[in-house]
N, C-alpha and C. Protein backbone atom coordinates (compact mmCIF):
# COMPACT_ATOMS: atom_id res chain seq x y z
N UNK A 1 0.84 -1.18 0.00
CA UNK A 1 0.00 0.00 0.00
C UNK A 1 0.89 1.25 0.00
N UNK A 2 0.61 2.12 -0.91
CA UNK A 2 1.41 2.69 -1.16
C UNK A 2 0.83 4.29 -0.35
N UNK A 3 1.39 4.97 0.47
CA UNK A 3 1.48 6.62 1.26
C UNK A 3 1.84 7.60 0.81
N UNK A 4 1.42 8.98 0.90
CA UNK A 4 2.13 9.67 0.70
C UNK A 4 1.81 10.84 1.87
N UNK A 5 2.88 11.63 2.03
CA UNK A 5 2.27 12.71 2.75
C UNK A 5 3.37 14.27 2.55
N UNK A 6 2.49 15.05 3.25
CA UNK A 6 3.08 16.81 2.93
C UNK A 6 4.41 16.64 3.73
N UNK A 7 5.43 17.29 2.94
CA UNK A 7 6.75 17.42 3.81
C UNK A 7 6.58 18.60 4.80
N UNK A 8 7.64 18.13 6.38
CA UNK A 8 7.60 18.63 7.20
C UNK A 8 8.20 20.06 6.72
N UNK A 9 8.77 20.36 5.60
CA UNK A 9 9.73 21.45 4.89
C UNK A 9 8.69 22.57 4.00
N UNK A 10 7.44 21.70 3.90
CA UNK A 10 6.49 22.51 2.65
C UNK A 10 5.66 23.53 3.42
N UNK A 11 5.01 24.54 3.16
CA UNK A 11 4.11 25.23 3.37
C UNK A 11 3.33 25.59 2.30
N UNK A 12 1.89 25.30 2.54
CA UNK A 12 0.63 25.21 1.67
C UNK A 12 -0.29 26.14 1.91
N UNK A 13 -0.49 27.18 1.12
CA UNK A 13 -1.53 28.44 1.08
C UNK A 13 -2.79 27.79 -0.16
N UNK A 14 -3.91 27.98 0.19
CA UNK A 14 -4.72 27.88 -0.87
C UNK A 14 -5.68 29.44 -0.98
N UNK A 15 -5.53 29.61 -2.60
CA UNK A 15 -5.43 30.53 -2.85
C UNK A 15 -7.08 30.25 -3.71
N UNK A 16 -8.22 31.13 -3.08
CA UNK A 16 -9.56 30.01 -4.33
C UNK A 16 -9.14 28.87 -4.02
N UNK A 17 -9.72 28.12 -4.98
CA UNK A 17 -9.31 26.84 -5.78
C UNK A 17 -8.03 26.30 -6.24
N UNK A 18 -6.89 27.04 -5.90
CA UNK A 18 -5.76 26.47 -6.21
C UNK A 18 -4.87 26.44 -4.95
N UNK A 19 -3.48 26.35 -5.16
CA UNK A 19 -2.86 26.31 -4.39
C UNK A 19 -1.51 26.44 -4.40
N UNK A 20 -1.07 27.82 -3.56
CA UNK A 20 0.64 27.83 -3.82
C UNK A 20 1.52 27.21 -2.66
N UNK A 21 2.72 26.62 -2.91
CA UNK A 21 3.55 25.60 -2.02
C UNK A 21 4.93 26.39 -1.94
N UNK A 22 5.31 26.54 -0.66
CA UNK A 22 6.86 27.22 -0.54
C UNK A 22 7.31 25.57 -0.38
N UNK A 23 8.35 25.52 -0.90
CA UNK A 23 9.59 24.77 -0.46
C UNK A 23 10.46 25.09 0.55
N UNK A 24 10.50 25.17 1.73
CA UNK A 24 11.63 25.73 2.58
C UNK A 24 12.89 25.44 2.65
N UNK A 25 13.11 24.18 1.78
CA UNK A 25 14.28 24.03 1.67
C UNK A 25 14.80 24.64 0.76
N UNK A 26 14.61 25.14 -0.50
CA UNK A 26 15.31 25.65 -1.42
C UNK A 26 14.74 26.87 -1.59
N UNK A 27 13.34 27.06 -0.92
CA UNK A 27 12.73 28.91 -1.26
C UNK A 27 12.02 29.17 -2.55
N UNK A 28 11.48 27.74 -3.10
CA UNK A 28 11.01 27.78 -4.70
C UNK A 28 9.40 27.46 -3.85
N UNK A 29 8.59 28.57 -4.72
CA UNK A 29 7.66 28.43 -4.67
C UNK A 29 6.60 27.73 -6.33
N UNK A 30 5.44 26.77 -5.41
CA UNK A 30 4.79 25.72 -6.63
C UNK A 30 3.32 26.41 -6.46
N UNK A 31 2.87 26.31 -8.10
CA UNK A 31 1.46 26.46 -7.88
C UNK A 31 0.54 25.19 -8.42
N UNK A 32 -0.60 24.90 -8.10
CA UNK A 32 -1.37 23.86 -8.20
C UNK A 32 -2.86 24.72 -8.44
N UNK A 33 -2.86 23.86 -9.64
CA UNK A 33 -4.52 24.39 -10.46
C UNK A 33 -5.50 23.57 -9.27
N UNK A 34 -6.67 23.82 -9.74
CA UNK A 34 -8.21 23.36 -9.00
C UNK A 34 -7.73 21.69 -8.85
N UNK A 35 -7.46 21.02 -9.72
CA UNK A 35 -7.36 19.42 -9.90
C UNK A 35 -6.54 18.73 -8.91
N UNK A 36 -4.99 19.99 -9.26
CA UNK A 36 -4.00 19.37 -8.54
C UNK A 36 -4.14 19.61 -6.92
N UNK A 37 -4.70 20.86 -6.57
CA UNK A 37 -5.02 21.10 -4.78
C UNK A 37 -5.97 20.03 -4.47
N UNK A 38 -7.11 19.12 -5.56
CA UNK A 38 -8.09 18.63 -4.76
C UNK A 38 -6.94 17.37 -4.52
N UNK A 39 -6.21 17.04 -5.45
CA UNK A 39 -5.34 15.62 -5.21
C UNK A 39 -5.11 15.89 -3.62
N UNK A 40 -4.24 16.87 -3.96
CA UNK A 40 -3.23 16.69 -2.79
C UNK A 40 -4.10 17.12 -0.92
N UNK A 41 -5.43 17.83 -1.30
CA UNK A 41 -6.15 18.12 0.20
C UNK A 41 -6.56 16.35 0.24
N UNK A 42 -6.67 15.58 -1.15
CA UNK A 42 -7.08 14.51 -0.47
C UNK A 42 -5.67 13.51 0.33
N UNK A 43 -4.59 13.47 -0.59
CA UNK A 43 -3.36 12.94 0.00
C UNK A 43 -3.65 13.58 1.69
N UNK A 44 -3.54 15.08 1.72
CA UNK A 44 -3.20 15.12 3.16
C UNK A 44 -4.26 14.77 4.19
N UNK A 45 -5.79 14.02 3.80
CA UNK A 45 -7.05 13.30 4.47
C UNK A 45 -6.57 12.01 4.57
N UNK A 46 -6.25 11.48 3.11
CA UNK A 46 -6.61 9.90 3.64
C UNK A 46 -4.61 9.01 2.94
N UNK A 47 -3.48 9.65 2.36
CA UNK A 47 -2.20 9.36 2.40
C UNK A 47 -2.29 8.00 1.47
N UNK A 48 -3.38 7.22 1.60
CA UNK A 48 -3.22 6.48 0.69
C UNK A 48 -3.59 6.24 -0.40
N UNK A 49 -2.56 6.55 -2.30
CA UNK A 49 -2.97 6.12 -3.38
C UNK A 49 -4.15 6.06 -3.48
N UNK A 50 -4.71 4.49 -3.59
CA UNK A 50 -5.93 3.61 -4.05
C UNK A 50 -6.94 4.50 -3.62
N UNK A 51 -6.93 5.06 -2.31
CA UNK A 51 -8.38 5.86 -1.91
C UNK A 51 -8.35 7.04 -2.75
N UNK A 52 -7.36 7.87 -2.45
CA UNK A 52 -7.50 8.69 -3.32
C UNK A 52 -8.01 8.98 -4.71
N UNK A 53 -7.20 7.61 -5.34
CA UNK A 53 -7.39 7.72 -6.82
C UNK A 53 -9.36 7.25 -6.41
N UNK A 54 -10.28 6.26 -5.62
CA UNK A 54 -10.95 5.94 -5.87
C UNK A 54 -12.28 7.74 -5.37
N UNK A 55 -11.91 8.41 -4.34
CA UNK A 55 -12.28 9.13 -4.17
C UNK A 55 -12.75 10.17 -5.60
N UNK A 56 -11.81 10.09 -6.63
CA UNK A 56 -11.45 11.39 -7.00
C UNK A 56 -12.34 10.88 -8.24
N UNK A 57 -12.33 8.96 -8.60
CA UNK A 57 -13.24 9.06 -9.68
C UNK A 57 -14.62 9.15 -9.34
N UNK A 58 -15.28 9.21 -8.21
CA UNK A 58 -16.27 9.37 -7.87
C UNK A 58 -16.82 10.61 -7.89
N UNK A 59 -16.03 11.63 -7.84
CA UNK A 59 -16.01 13.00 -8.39
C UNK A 59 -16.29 13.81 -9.36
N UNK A 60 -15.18 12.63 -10.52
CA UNK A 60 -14.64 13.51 -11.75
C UNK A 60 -14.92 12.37 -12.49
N UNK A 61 -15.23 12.85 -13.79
CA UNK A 61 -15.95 11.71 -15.20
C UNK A 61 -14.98 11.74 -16.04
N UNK A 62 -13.86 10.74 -15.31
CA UNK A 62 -12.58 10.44 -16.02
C UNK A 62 -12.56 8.65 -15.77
N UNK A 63 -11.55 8.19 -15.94
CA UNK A 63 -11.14 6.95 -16.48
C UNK A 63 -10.26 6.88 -15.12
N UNK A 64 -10.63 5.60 -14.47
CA UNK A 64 -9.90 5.30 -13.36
C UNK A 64 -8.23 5.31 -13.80
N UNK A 65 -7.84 4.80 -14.91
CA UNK A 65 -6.29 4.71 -15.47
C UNK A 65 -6.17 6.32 -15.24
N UNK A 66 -6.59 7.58 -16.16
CA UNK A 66 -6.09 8.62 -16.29
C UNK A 66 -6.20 8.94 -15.13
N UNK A 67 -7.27 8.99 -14.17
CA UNK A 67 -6.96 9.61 -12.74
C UNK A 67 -5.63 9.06 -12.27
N UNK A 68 -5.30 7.59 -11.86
CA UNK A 68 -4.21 7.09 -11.45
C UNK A 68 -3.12 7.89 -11.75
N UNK A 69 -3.16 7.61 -13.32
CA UNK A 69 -2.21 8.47 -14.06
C UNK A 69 -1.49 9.14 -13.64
N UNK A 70 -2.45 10.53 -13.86
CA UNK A 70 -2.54 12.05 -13.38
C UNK A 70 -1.96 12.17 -12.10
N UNK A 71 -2.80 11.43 -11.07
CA UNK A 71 -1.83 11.88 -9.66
C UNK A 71 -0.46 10.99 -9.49
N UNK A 72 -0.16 9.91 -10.22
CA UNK A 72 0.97 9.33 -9.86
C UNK A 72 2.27 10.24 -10.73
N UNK A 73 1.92 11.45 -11.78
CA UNK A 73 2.31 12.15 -11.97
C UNK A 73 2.59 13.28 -10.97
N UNK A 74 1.85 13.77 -10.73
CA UNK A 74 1.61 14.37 -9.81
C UNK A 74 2.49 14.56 -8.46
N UNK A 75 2.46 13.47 -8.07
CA UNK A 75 3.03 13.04 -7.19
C UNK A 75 4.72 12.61 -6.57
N UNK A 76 4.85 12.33 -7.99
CA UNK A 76 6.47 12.16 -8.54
C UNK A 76 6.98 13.40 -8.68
N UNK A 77 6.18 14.30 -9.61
CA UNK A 77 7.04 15.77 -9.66
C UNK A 77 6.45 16.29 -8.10
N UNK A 78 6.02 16.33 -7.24
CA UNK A 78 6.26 16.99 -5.86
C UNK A 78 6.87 15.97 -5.39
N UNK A 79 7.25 15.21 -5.10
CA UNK A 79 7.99 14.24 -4.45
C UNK A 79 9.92 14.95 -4.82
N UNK A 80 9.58 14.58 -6.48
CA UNK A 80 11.27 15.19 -6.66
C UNK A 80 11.54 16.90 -6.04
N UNK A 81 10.47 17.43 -5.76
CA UNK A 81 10.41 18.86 -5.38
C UNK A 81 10.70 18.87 -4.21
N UNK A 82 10.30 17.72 -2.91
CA UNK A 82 10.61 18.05 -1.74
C UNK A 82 9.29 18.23 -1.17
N UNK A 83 8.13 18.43 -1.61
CA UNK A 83 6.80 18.56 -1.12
C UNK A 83 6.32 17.91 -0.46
N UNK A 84 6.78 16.73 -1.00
CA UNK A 84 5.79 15.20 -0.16
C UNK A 84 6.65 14.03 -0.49
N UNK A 85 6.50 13.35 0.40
CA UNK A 85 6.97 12.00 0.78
C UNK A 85 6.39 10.73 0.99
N UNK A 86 7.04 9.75 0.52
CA UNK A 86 6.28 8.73 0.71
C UNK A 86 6.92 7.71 1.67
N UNK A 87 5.69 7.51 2.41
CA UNK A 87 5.82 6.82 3.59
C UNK A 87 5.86 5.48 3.49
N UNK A 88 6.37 4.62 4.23
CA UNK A 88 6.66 3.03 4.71
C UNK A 88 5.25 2.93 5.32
N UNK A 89 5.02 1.49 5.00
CA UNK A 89 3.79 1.05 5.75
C UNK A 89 4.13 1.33 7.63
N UNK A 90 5.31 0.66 8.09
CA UNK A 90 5.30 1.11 9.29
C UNK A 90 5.17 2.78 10.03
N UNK A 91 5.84 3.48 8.99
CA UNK A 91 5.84 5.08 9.51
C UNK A 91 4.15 5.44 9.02
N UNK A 92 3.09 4.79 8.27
CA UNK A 92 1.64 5.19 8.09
C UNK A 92 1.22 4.78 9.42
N UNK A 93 1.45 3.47 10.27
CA UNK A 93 0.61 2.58 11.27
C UNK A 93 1.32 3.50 12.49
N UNK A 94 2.97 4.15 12.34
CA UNK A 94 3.62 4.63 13.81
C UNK A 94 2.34 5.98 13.82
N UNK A 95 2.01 6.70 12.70
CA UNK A 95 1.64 8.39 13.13
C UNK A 95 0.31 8.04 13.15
N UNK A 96 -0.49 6.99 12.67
CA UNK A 96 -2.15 7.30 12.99
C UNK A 96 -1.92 6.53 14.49
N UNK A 97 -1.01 5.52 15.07
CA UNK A 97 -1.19 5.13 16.32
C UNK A 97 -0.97 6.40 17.24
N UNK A 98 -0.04 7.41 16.73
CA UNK A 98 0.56 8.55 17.65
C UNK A 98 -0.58 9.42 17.86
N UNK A 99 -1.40 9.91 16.43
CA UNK A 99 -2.74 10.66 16.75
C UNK A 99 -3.70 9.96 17.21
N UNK A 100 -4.20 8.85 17.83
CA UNK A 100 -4.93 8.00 18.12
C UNK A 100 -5.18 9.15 19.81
């Protein structure tokens, strides 16, 4: 099962419907259209892939492949950015036991 979540380094303003991202590590700021903020408010609800992607076709009158797609794109270019990270099954089970 695959995680992801917001880096402890990112800061997230939503601006409307979109959304701008500082990088604190490097001081580069990202923007995210309507599509890409709903991905990622859902990454930071439920961290895992499969829900996400299943959330989002329930939404949007796309093709379960292109949604996948789209955010596993998505996801890779903020990942190489420093935005978000993907988590180990044990570090998903250590932080929902910690907020428990």
């Amino acid at each position: 099962m695959e995680s992801y979540r917001i880096s402890d380094n990112a800061i997230r303003q939503n601006v409307g419907d979109e959304s701008v991202i500082l990088n604190l590590d490097n001081g580069q700021y990202y923007g995210l259209d309507e599509i890409g903020s709903r991905m990622l408010d859902l990454i930071e609800q439920h961290g895992q892939v499969d829900t996400v992607v299943d959330v989002l076709v329930d939404e949007y009158d796309a093709e379960v492949e292109k949604i996948a797609t789209d955010l596993r794109e998505l996801l890779d270019e903020l990942k190489e950015q420093g935005i978000v990270r993907c988590q180990s099954f044990s570090e998903s089970v250590s932080e929902s036991v910690e907020t428990e």
